[in-house]
Each structure stands twice: as structure tokens, then as C-alpha cells.
PDB file of N, CA and C in Angstrom:
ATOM      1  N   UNK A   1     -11.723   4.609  21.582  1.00  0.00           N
ATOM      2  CA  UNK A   1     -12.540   3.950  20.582  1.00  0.00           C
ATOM      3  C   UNK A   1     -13.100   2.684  21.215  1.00  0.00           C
ATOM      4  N   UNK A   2     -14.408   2.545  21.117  1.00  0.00           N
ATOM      5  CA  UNK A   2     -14.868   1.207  21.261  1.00  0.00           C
ATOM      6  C   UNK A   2     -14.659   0.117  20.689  1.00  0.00           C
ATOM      7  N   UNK A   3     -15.009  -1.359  21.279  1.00  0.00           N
ATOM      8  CA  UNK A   3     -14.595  -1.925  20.837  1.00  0.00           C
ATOM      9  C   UNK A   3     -15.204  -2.668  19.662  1.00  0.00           C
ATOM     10  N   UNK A   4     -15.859  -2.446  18.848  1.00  0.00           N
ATOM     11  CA  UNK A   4     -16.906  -2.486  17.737  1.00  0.00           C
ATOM     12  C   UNK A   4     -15.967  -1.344  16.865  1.00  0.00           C
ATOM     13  N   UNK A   5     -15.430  -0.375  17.355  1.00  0.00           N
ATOM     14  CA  UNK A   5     -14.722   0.630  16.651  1.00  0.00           C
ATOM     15  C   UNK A   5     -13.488  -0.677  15.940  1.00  0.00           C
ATOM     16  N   UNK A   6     -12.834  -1.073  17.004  1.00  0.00           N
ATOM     17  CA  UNK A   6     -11.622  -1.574  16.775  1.00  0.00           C
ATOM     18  C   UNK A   6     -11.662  -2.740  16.192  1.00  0.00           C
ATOM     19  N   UNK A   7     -12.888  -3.620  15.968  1.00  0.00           N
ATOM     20  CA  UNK A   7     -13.211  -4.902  15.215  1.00  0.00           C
ATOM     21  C   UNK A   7     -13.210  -4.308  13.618  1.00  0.00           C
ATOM     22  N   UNK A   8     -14.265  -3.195  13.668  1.00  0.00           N
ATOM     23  CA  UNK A   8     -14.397  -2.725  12.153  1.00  0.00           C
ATOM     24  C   UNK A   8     -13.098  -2.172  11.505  1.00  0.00           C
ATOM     25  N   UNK A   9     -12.160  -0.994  12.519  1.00  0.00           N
ATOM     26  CA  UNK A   9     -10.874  -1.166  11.769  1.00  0.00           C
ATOM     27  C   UNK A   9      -9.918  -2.459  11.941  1.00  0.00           C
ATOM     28  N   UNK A  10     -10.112  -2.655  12.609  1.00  0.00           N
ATOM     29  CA  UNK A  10      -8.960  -3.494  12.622  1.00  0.00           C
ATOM     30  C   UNK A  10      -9.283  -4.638  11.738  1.00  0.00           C
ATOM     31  N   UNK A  11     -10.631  -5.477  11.375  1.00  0.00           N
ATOM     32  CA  UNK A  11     -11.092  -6.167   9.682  1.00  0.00           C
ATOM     33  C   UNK A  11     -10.698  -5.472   8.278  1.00  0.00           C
ATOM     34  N   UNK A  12     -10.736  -4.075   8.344  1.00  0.00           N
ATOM     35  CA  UNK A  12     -10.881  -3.330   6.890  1.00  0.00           C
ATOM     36  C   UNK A  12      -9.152  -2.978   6.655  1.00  0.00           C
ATOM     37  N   UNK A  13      -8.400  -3.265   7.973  1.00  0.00           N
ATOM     38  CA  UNK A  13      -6.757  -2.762   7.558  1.00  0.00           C
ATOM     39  C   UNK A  13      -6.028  -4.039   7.995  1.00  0.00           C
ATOM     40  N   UNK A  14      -6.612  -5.202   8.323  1.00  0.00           N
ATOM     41  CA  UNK A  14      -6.374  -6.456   7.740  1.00  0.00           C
ATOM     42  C   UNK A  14      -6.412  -6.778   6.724  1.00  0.00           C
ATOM     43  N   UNK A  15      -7.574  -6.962   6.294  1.00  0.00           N
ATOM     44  CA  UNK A  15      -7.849  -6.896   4.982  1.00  0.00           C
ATOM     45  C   UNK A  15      -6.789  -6.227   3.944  1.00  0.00           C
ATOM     46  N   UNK A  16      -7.033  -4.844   3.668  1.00  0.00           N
ATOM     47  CA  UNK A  16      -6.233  -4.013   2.883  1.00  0.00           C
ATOM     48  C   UNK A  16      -4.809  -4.678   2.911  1.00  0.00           C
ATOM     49  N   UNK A  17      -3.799  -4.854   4.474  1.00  0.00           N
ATOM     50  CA  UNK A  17      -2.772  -5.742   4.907  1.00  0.00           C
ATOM     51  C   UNK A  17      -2.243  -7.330   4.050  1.00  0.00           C
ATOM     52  N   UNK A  18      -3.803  -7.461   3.996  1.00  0.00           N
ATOM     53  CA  UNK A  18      -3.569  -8.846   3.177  1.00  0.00           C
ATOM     54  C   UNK A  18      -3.413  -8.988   1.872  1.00  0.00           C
ATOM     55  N   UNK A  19      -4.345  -7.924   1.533  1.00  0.00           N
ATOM     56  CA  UNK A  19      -3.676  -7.647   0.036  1.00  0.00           C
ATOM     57  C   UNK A  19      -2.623  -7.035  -0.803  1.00  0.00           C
ATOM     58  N   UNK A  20      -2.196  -6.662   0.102  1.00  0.00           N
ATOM     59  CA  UNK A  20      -0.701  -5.855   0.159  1.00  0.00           C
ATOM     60  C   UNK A  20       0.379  -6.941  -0.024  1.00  0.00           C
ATOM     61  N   UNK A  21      -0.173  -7.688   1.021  1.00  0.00           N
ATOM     62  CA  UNK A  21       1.026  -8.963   1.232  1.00  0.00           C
ATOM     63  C   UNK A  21       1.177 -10.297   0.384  1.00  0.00           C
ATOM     64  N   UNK A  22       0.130  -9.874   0.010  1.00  0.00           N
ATOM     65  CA  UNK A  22      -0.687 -11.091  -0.926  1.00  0.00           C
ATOM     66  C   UNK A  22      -1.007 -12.088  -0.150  1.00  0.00           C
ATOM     67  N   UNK A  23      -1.766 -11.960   0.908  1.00  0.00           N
ATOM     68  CA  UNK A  23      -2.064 -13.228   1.874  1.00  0.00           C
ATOM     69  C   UNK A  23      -3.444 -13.340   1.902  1.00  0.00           C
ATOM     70  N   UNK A  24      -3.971 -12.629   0.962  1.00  0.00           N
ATOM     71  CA  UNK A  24      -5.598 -12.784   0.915  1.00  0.00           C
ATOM     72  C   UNK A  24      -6.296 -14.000   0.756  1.00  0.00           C
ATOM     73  N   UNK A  25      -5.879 -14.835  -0.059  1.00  0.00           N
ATOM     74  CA  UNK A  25      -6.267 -16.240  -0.708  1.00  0.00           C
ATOM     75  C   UNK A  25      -6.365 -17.004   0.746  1.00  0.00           C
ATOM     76  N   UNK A  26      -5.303 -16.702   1.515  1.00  0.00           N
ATOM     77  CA  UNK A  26      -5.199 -17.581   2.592  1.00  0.00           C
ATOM     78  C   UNK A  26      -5.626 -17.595   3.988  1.00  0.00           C
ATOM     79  N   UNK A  27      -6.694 -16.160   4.432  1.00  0.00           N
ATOM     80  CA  UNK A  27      -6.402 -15.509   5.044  1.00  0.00           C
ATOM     81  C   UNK A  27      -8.392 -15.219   5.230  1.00  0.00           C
ATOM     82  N   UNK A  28      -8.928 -15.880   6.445  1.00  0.00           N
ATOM     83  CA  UNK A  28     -10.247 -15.461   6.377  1.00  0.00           C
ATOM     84  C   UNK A  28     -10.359 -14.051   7.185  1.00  0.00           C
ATOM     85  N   UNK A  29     -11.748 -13.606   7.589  1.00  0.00           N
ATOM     86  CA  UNK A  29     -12.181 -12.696   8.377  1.00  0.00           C
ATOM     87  C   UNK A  29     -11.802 -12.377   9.271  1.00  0.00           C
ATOM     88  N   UNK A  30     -11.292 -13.376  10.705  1.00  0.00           N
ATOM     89  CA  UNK A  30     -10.815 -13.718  12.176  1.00  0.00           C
ATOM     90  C   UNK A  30      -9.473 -13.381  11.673  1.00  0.00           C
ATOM     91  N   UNK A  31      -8.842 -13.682  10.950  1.00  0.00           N
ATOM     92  CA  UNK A  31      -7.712 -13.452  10.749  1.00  0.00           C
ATOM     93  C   UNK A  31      -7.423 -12.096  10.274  1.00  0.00           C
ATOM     94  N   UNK A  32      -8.461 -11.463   9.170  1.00  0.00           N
ATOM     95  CA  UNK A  32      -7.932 -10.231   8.971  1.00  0.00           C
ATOM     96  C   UNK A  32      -8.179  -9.403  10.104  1.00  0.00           C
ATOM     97  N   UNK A  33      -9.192  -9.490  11.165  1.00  0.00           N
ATOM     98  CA  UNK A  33      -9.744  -8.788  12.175  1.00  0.00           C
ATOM     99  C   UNK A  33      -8.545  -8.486  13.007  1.00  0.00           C
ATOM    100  N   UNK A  34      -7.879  -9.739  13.613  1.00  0.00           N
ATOM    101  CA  UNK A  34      -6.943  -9.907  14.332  1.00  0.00           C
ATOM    102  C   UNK A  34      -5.730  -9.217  14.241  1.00  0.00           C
ATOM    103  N   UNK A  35      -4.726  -9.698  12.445  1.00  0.00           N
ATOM    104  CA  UNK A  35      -4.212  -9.027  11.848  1.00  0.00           C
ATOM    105  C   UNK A  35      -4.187  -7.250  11.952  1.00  0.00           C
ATOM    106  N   UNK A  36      -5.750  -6.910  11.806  1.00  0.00           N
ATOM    107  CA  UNK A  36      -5.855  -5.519  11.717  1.00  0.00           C
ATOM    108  C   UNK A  36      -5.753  -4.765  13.100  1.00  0.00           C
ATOM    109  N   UNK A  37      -6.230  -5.408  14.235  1.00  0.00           N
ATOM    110  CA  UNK A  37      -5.934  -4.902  15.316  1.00  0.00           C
ATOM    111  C   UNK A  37      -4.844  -4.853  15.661  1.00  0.00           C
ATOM    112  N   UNK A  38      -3.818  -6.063  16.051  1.00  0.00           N
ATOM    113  CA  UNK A  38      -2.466  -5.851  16.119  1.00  0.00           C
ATOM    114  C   UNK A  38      -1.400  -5.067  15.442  1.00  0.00           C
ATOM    115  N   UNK A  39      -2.077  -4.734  13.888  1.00  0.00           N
ATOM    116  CA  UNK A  39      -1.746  -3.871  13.410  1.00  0.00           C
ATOM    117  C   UNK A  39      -1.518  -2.422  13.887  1.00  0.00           C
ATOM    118  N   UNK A  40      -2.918  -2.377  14.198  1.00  0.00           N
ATOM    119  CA  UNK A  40      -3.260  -1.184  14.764  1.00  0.00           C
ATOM    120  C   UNK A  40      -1.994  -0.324  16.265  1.00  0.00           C
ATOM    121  N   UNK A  41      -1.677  -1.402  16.661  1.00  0.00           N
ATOM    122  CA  UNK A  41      -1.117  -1.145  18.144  1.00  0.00           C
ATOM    123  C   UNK A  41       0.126  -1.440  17.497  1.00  0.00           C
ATOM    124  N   UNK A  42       0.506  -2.075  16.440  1.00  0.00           N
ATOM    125  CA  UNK A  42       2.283  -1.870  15.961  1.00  0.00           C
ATOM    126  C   UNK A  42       2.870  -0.541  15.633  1.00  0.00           C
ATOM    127  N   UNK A  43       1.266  -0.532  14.216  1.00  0.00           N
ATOM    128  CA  UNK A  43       1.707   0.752  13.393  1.00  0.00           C
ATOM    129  C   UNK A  43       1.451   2.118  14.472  1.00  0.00           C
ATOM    130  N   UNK A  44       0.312   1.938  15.425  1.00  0.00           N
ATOM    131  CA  UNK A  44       0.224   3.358  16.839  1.00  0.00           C
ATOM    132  C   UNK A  44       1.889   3.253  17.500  1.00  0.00           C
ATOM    133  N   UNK A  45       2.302   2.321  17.955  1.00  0.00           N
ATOM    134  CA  UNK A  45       3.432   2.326  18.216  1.00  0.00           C
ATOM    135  C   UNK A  45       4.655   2.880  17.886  1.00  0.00           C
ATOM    136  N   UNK A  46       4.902   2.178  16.180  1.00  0.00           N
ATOM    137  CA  UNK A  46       6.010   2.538  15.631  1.00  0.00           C
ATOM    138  C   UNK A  46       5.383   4.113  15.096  1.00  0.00           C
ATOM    139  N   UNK A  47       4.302   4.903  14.772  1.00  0.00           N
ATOM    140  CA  UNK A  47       4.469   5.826  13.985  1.00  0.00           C
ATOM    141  C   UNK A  47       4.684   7.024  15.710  1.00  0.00           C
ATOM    142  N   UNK A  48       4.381   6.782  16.709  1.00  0.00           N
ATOM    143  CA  UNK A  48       4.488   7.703  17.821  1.00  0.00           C
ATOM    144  C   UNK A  48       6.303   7.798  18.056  1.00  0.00           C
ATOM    145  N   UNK A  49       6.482   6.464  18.162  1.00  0.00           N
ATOM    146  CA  UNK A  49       8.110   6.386  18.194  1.00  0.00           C
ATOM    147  C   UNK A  49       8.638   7.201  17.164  1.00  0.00           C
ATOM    148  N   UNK A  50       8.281   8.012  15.840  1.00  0.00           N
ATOM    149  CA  UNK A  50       9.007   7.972  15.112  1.00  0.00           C
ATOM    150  C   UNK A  50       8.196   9.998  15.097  1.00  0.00           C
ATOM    151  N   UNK A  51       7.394  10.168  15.739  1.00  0.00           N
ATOM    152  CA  UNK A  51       7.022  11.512  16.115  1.00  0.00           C
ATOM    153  C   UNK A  51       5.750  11.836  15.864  1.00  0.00           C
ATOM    154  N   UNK A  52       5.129  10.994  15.140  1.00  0.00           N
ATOM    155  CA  UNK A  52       3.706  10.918  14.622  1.00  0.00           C
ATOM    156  C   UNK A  52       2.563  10.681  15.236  1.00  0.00           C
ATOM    157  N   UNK A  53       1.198  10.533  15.103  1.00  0.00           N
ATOM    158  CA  UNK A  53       0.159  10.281  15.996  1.00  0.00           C
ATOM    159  C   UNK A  53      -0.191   8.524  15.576  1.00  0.00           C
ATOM    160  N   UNK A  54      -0.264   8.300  16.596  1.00  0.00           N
ATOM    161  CA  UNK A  54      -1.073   6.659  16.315  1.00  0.00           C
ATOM    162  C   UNK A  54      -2.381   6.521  15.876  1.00  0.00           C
ATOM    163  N   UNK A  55      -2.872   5.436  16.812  1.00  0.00           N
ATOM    164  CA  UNK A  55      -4.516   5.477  16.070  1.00  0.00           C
ATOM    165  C   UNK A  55      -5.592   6.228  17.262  1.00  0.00           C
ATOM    166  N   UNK A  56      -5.965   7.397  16.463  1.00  0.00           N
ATOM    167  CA  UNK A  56      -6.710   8.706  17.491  1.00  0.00           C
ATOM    168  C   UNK A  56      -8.367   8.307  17.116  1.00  0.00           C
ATOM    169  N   UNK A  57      -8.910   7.122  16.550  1.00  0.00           N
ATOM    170  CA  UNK A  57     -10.285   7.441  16.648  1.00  0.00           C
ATOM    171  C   UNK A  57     -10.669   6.369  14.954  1.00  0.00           C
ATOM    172  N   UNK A  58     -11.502   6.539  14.581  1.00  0.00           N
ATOM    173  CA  UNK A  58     -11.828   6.183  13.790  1.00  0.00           C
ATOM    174  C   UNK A  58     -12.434   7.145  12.211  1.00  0.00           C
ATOM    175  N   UNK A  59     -10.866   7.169  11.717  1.00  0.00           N
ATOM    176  CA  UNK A  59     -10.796   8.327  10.546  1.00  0.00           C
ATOM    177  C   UNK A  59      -9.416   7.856   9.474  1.00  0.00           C
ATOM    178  N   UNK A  60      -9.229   8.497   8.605  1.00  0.00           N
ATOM    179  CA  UNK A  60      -8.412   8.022   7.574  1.00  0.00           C
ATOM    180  C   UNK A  60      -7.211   7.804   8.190  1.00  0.00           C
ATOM    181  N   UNK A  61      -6.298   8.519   8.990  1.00  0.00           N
ATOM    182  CA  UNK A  61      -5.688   8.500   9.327  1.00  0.00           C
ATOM    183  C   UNK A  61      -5.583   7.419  10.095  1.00  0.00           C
ATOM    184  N   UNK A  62      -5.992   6.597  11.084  1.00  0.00           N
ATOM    185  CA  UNK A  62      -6.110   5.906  11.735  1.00  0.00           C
ATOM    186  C   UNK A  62      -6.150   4.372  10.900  1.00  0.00           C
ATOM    187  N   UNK A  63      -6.327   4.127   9.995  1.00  0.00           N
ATOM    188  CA  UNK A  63      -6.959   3.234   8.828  1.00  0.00           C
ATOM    189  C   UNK A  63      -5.747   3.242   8.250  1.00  0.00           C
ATOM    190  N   UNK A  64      -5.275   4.428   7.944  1.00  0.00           N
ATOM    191  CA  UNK A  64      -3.555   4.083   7.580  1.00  0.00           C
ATOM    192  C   UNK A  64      -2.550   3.633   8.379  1.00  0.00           C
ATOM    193  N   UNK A  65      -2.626   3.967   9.660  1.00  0.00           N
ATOM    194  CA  UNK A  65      -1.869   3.638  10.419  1.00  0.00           C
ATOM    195  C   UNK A  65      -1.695   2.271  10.734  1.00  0.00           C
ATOM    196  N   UNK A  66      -3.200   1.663  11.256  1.00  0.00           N
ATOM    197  CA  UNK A  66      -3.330   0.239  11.354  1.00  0.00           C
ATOM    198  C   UNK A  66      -2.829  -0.575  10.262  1.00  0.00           C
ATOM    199  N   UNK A  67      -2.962   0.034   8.536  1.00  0.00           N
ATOM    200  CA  UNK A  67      -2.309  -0.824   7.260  1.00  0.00           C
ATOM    201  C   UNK A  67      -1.300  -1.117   7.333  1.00  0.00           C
ATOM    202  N   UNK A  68      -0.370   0.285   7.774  1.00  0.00           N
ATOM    203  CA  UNK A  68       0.857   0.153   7.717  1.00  0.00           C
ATOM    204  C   UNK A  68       1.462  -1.113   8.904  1.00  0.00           C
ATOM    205  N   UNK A  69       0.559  -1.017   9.800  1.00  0.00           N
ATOM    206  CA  UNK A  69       1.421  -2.111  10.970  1.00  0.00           C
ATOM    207  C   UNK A  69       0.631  -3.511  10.699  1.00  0.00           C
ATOM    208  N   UNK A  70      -0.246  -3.879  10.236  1.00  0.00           N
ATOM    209  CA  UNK A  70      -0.988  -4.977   9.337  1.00  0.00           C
ATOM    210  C   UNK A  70       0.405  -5.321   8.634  1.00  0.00           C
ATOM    211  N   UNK A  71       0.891  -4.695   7.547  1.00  0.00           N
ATOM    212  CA  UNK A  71       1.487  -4.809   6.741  1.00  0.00           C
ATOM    213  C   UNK A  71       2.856  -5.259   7.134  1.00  0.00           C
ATOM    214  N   UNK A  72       3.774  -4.890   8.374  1.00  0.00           N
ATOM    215  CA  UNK A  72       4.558  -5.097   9.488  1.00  0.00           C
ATOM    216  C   UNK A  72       4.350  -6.877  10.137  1.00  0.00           C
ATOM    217  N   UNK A  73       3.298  -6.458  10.794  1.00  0.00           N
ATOM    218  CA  UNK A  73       2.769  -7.676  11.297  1.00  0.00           C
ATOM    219  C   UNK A  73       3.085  -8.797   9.839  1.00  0.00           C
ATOM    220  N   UNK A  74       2.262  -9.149   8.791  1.00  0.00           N
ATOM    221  CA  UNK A  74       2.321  -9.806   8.024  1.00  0.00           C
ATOM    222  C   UNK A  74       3.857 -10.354   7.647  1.00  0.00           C
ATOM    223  N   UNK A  75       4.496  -9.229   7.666  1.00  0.00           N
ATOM    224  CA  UNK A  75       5.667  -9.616   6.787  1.00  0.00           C
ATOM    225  C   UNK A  75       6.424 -10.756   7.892  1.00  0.00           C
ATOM    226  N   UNK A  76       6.210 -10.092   9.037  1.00  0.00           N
ATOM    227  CA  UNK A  76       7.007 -10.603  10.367  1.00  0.00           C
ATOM    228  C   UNK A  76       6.445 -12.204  10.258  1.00  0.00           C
ATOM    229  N   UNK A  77       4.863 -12.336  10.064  1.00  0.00           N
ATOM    230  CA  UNK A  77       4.196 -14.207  10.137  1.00  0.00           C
ATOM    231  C   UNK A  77       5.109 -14.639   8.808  1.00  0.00           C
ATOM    232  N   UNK A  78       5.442 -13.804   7.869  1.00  0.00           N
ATOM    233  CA  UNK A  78       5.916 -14.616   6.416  1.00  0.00           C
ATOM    234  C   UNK A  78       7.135 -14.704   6.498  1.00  0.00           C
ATOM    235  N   UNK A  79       7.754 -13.810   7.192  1.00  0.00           N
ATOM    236  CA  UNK A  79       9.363 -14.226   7.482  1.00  0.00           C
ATOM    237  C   UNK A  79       9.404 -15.618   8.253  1.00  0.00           C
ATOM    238  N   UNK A  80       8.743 -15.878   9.881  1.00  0.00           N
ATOM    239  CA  UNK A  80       8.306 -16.883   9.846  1.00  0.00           C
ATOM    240  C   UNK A  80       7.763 -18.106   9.849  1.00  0.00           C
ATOM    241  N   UNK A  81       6.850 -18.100   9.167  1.00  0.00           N
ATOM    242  CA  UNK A  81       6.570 -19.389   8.347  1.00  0.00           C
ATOM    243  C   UNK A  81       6.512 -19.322   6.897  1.00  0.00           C
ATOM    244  N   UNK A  82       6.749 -18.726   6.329  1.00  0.00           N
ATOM    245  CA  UNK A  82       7.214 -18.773   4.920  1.00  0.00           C
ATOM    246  C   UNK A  82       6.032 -18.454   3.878  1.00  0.00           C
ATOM    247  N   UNK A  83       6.101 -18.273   2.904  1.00  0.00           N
ATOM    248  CA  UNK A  83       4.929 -18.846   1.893  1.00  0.00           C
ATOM    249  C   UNK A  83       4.580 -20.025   1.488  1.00  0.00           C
ATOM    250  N   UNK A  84       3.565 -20.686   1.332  1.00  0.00           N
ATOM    251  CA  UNK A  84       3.229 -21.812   1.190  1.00  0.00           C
ATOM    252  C   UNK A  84       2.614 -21.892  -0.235  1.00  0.00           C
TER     253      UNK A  84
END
């Protein structure tokens, strides 16, 4: 995937990530982008470790995957630094 691929998911499963976590209020664009990419390479990570496919392209599947490690990622910044 290019990297225009990986800006657009990795913003839209930030995003989604943030609202999950409730970190939206706090939480601009750069951040969900960022969020969503690292996501991306947690949740490819942990779902291959666990027998599954990571992120193969730009499709639903892939969009879930990145949420789920968005969602990972997040919890891990709120464990810590806390909620504010």
C-alpha cells in the first residue's frame, strides 16, 4: 500500500480509535493519522500473532484491523498519562 494509502487509513481508524476511547475532544487530525498508522502495525501484528491476516491493502478488513490496534495504542497513551 502506498503511502497516501496509509495516511487515509491510518486518519479514518484513528479517528474511529478515538471515539472508541473517547479521546476525540482532545485529539486533532496529526494525531488521529499517527494514532491510525501505528495502529495499523499493532493491530497487523497482534492479529498475525494470533493466526489472522494483518493489514493486506486497503479494504474493510484492513480498517478493522488498524481500529482494533488504534484502540490498543490509545488505551496504552491513557494508561500512561491518564485522563485529563
Amino acid at each position: 500500500m502506498n503511502i497516501l494509502g496509509w495516511v487515509v487509513l491510518g486518519g479514518i481508524a484513528g479517528w474511529l480509535a478515538s471515539i472508541i476511547t473517547r479521546r476525540n475532544d482532545r485529539m486533532g487530525c496529526l494525531s488521529n493519522i499517527l494514532a491510525g498508522i501505528l495502529g495499523g502495525i499493532v493491530g497487523g501484528w497482534l492479529f498475525t500473532f494470533f493466526g489472522g491476516t494483518g493489514v493486506t491493502g486497503f479494504n474493510l478488513m484492513s480498517l478493522i484491523v488498524a481500529v482494533v490496534g488504534a484502540v490498543v495504542v490509545l488505551a496504552i497513551v491513557n494508561l500512561i498519562f491518564g485522563r485529563k
